[in-house]
N, C-alpha and C. Protein backbone atom coordinates (compact mmCIF):
# COMPACT_ATOMS: atom_id res chain seq x y z
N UNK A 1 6.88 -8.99 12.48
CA UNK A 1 5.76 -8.81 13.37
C UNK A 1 5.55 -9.99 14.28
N UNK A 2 6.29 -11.15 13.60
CA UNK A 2 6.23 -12.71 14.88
C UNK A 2 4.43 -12.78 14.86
N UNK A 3 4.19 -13.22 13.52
CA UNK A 3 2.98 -13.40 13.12
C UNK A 3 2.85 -15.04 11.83
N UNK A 4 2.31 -15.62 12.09
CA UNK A 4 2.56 -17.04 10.75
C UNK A 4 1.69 -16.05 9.60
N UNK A 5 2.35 -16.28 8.34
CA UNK A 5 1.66 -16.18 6.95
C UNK A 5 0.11 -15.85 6.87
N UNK A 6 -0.83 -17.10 7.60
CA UNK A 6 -2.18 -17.29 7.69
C UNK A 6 -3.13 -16.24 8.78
N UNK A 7 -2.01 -15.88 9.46
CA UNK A 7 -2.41 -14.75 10.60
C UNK A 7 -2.20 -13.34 9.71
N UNK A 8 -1.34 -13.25 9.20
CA UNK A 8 -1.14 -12.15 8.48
C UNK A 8 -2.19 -11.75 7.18
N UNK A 9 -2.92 -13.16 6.35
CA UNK A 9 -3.83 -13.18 5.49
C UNK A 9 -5.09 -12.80 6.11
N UNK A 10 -5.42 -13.40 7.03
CA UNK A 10 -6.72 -13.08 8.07
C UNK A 10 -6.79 -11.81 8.55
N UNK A 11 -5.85 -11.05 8.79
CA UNK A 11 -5.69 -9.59 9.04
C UNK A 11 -5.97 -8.37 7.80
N UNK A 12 -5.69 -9.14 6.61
CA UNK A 12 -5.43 -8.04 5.67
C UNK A 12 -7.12 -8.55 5.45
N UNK A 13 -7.45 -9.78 5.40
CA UNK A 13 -8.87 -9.75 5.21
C UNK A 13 -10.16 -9.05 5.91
N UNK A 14 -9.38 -9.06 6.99
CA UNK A 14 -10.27 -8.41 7.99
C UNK A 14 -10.35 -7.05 8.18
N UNK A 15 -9.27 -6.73 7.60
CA UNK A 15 -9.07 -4.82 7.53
C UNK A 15 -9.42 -4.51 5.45
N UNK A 16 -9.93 -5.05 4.97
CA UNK A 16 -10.38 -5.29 3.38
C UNK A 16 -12.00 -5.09 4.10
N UNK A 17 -12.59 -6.14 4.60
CA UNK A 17 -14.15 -6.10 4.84
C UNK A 17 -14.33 -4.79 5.86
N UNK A 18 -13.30 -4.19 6.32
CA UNK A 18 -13.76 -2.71 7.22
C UNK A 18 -13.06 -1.75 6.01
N UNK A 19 -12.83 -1.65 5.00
CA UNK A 19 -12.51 -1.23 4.07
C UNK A 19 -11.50 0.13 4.34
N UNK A 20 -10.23 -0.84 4.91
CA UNK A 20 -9.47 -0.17 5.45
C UNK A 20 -8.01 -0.30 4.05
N UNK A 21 -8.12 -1.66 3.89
CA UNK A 21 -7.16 -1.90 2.84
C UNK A 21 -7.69 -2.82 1.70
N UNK A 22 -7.16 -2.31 0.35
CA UNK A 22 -7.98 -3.10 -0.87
C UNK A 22 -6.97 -4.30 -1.51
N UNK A 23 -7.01 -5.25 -0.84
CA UNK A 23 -5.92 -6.55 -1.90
C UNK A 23 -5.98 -6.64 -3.36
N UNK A 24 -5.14 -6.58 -4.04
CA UNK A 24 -5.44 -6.56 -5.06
C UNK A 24 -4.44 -7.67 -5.46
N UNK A 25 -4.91 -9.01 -6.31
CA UNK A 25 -4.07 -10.20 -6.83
C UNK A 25 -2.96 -10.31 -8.20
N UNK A 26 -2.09 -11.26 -8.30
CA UNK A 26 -1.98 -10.92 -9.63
C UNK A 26 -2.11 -11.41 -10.44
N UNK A 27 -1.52 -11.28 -12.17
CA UNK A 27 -1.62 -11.65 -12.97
C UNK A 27 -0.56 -11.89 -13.86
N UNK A 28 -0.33 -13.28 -14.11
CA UNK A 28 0.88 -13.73 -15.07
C UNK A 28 1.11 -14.92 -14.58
N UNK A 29 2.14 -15.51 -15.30
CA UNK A 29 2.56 -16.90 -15.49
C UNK A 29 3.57 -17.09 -14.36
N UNK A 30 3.39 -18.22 -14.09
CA UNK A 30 4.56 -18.66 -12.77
C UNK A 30 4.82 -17.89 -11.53
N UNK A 31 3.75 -17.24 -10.97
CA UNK A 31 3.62 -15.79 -9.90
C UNK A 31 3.46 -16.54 -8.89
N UNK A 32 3.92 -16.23 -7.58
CA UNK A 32 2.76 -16.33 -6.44
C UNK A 32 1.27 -15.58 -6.37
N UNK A 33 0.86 -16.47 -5.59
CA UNK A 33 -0.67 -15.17 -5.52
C UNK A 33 -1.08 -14.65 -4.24
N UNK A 34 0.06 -13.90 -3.87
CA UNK A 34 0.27 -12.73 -2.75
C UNK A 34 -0.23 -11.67 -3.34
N UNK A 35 -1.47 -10.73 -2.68
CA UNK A 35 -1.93 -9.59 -2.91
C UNK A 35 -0.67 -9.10 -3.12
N UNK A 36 -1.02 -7.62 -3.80
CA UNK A 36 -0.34 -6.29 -3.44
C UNK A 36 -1.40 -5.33 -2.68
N UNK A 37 -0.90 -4.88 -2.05
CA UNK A 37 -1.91 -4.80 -0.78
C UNK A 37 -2.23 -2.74 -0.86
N UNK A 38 -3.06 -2.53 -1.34
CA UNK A 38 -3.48 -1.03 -1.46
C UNK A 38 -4.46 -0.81 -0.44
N UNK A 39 -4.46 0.70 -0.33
CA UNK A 39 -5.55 1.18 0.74
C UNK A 39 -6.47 2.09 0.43
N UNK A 40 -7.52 2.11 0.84
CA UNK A 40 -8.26 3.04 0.48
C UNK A 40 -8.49 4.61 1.27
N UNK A 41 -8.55 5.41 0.08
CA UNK A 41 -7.73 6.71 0.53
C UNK A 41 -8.83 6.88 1.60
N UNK A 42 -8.43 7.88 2.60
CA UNK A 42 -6.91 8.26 3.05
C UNK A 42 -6.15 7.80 3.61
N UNK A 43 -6.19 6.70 4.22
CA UNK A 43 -5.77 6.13 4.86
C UNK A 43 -4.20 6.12 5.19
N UNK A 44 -3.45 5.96 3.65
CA UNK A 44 -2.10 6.44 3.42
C UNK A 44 -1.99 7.37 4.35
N UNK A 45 -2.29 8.52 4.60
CA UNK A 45 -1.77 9.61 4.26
C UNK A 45 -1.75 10.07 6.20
N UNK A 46 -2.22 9.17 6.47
CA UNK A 46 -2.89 9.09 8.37
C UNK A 46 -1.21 9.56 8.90
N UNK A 47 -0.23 8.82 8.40
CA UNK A 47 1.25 8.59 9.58
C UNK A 47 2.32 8.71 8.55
N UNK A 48 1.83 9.62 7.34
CA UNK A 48 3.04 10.30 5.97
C UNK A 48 2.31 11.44 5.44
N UNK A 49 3.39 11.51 4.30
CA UNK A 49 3.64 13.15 4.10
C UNK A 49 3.02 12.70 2.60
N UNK A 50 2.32 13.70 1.82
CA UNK A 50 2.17 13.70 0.59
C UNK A 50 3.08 12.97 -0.66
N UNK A 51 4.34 13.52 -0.28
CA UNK A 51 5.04 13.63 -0.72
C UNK A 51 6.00 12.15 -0.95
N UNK A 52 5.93 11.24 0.24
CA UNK A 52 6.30 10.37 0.49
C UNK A 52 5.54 9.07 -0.27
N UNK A 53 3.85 9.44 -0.12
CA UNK A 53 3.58 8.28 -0.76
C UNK A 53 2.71 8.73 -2.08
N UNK A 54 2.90 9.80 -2.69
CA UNK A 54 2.40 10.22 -3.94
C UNK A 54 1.83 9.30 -5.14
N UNK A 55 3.07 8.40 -5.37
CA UNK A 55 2.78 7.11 -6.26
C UNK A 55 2.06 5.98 -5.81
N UNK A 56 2.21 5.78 -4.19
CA UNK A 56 1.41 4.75 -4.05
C UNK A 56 -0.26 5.29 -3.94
N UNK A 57 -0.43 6.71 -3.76
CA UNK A 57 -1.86 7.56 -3.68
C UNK A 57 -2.66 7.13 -4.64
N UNK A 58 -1.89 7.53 -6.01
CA UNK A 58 -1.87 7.29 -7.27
C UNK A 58 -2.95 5.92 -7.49
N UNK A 59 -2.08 4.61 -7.28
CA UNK A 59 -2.54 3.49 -7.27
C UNK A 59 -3.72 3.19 -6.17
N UNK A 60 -3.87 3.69 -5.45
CA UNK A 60 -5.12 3.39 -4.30
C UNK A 60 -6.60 4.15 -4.97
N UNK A 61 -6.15 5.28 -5.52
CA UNK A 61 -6.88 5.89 -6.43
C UNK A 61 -7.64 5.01 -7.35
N UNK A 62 -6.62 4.03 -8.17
CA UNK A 62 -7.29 3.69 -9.52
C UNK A 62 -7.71 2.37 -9.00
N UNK A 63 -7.41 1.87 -7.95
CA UNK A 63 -7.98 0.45 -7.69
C UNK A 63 -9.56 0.76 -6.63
N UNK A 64 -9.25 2.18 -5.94
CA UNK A 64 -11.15 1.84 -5.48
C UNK A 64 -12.00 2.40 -6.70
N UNK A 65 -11.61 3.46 -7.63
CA UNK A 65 -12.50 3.44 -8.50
C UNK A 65 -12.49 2.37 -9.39
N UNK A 66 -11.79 1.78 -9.85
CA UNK A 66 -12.23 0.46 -10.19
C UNK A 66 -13.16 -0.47 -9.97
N UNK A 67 -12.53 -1.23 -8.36
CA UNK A 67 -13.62 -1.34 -7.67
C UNK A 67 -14.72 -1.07 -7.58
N UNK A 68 -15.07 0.16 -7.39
CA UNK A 68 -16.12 0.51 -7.13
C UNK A 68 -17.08 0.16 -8.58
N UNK A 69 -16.32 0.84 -9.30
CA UNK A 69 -17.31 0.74 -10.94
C UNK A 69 -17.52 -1.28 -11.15
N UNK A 70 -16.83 -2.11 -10.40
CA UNK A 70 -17.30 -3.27 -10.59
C UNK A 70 -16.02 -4.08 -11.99
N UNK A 71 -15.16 -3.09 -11.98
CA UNK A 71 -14.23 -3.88 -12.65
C UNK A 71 -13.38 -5.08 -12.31
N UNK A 72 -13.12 -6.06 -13.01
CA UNK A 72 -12.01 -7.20 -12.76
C UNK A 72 -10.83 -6.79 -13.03
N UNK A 73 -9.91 -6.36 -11.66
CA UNK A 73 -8.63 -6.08 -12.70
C UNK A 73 -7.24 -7.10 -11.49
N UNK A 74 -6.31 -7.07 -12.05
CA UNK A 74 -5.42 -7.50 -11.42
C UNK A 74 -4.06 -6.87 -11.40
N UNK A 75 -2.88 -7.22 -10.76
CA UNK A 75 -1.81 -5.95 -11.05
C UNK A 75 -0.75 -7.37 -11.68
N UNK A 76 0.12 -6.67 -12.25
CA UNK A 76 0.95 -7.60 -13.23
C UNK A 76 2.25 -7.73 -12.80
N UNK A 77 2.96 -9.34 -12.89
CA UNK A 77 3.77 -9.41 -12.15
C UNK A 77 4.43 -10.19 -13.00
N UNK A 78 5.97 -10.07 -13.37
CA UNK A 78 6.82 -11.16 -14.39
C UNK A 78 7.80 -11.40 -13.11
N UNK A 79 8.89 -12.07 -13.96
CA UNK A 79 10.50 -11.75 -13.15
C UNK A 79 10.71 -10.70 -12.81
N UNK A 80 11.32 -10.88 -11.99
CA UNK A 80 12.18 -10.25 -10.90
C UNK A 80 12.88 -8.93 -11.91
N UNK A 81 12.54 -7.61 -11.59
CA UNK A 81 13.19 -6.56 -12.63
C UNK A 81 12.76 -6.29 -13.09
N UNK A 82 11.99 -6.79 -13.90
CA UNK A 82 11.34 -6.52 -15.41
C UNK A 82 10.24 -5.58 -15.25
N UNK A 83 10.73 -4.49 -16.48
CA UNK A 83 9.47 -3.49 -16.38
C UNK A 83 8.01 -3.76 -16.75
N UNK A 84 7.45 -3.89 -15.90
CA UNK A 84 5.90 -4.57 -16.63
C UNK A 84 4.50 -2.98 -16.42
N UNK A 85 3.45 -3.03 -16.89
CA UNK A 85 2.72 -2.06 -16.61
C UNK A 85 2.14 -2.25 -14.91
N UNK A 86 1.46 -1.17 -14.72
CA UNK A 86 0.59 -1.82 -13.28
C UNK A 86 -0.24 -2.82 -13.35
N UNK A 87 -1.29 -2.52 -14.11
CA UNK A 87 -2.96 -3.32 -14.03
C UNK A 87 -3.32 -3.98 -15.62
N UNK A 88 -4.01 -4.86 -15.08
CA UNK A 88 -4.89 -5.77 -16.50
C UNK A 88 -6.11 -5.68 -15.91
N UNK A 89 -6.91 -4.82 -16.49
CA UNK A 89 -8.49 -4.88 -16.34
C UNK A 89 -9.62 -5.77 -17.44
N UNK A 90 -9.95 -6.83 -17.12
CA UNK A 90 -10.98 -7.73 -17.88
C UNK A 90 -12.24 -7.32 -17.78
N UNK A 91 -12.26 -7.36 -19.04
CA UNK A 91 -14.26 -6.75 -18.61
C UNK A 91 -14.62 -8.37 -19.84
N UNK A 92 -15.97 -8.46 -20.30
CA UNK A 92 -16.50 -9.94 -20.79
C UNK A 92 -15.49 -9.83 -22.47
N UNK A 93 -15.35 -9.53 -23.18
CA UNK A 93 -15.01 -9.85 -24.54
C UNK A 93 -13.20 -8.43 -24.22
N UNK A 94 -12.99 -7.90 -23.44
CA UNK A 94 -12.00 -7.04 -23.33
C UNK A 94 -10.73 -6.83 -22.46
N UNK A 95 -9.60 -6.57 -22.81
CA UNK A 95 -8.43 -6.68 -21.80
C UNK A 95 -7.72 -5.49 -21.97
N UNK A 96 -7.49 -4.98 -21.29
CA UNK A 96 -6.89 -3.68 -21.12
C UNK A 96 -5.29 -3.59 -20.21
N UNK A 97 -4.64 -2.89 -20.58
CA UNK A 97 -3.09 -2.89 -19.59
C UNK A 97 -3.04 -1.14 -18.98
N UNK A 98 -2.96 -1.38 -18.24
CA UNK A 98 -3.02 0.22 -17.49
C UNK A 98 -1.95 0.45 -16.74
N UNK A 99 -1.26 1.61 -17.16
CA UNK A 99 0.12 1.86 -16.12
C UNK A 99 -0.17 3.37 -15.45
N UNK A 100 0.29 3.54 -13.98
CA UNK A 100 -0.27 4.58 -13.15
C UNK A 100 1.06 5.50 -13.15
N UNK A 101 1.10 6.67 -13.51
CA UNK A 101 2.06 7.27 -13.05
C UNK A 101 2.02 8.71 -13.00
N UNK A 102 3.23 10.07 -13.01
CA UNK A 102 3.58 10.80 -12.52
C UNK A 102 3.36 11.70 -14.47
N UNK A 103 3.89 12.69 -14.33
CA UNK A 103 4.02 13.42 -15.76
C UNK A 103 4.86 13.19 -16.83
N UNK A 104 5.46 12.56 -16.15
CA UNK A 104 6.79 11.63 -17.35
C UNK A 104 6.62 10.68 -18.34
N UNK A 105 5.28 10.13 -17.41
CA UNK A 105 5.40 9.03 -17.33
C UNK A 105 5.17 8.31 -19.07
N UNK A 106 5.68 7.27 -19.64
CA UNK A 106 5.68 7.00 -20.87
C UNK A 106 5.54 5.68 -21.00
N UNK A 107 5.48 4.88 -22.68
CA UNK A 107 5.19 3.78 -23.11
C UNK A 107 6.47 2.84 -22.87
N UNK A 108 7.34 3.18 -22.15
CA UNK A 108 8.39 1.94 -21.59
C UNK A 108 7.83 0.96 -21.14
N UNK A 109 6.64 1.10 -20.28
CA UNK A 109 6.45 -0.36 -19.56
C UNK A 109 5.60 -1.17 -20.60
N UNK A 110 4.90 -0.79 -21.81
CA UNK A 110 4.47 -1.36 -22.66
C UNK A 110 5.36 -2.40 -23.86
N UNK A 111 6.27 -2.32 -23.74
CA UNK A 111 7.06 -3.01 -24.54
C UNK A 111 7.61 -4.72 -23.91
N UNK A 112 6.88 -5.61 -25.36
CA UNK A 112 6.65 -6.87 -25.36
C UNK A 112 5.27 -7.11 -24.78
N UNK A 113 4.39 -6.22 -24.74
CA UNK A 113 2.97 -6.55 -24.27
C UNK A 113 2.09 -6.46 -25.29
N UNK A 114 1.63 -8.10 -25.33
CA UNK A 114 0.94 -8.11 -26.65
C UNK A 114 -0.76 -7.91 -26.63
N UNK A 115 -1.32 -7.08 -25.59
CA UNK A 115 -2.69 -6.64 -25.09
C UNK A 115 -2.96 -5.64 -26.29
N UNK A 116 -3.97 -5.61 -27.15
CA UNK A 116 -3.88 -4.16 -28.06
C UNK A 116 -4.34 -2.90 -26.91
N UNK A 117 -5.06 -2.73 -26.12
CA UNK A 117 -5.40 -2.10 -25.80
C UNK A 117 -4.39 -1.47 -24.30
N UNK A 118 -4.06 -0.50 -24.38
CA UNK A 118 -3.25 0.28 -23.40
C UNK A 118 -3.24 1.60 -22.82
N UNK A 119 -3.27 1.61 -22.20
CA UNK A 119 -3.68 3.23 -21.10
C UNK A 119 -2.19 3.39 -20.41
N UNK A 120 -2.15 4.88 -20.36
CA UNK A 120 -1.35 5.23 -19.09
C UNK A 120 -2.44 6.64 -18.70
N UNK A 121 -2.40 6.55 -17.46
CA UNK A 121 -3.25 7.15 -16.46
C UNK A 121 -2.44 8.39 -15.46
N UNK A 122 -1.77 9.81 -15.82
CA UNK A 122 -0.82 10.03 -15.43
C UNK A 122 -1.42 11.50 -15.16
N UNK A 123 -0.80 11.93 -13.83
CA UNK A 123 -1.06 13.04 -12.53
C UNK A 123 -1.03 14.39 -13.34
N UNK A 124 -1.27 14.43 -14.57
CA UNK A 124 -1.35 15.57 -15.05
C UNK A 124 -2.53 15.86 -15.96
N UNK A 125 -3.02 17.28 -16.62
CA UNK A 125 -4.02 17.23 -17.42
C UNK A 125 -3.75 17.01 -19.18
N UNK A 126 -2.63 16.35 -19.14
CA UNK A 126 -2.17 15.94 -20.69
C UNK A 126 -3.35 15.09 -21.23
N UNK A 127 -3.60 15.05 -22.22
CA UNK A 127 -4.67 14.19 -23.08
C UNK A 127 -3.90 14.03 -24.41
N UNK A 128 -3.42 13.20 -24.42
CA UNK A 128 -2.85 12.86 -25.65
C UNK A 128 -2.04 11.22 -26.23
N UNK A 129 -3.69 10.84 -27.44
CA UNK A 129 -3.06 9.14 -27.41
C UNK A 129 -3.37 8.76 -26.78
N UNK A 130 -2.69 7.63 -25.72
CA UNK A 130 -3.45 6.83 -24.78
C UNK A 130 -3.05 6.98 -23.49
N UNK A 131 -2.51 8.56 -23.63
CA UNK A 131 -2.29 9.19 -22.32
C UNK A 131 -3.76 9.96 -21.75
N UNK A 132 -4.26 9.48 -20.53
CA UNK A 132 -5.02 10.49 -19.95
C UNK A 132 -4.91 10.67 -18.46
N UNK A 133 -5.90 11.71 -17.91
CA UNK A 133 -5.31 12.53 -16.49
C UNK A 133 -5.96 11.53 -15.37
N UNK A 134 -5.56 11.38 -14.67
CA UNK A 134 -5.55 10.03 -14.12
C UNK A 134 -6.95 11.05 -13.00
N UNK A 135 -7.38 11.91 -13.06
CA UNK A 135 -8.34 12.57 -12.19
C UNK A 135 -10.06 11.91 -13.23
N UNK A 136 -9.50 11.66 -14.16
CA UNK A 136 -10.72 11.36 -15.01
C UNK A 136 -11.67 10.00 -14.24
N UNK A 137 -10.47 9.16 -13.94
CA UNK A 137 -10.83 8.16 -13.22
C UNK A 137 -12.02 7.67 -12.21
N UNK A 138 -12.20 9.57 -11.73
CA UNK A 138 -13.08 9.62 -10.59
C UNK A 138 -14.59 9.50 -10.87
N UNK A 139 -14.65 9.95 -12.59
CA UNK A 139 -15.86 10.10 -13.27
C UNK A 139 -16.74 8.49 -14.00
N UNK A 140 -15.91 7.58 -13.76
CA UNK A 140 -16.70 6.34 -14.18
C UNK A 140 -17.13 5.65 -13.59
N UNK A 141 -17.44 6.05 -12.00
CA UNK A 141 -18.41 5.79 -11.17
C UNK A 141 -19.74 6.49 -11.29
């Protein structure tokens, strides 16, 4: 874009306070602390196809209701590769690991995560364990 770093931060800030896009930081050891940069729906969906950004929908989803309900959460970031979940949500005495996904979706990214508490949040109406329908989400506001 032939833009410096600090021009590019000032932008995403400035389109965050018109609540165009939601930064979200991360969490883990030895990271940079470059947002991952979500939007708030619909915004996606303005100059693509459903279909195209489905998973990232997904995630824009669970970070404004979050938001909104006043949660602390962050998205999780190791080395390079490594399967990690999406989100760590802190509330005062609680830590939670939350992974966003599709109908498949399963406890792979949970492995070596020593959080007791774990969610997967997934595009279907399965309820089962610490699987639930990621539409529920909309209700804890």
């Amino acid at each position: 874009m032939g833009i410096t770093k600090y021009k590019a931060a000032l932008y995403v800030k400035l389109l965050a306070q018109a609540f165009i896009l939601n930064p979200v930081y991360p969490k883990g050891t030895n990271v940079l602390k470059e947002p991952k940069v979500l939007m708030f729906l619909p915004f996606r969906l303005l100059y693509r196809d459903w279909s195209e950004c489905v998973g990232a929908i997904r995630e824009d989803f669970f970070a404004e209701m979050t938001s909104m309900k006043g949660y602390r959460f962050h998205y999780l970031k190791t080395k390079r590769g490594a399967k990690t979940p999406d989100f760590l949500i802190e509330q005062e005495d609680e830590t939670m690991v939350v992974e966003i996904g599709g109908k498949g979706k399963g406890r792979e990214q949970f492995k070596g995560i020593k959080i007791e508490k774990k969610l997967i949040f997934s595009h279907s109406p399965e309820v089962r364990g610490n699987k639930k329908p990621l539409s529920l989400l909309g209700f804890i506001v």
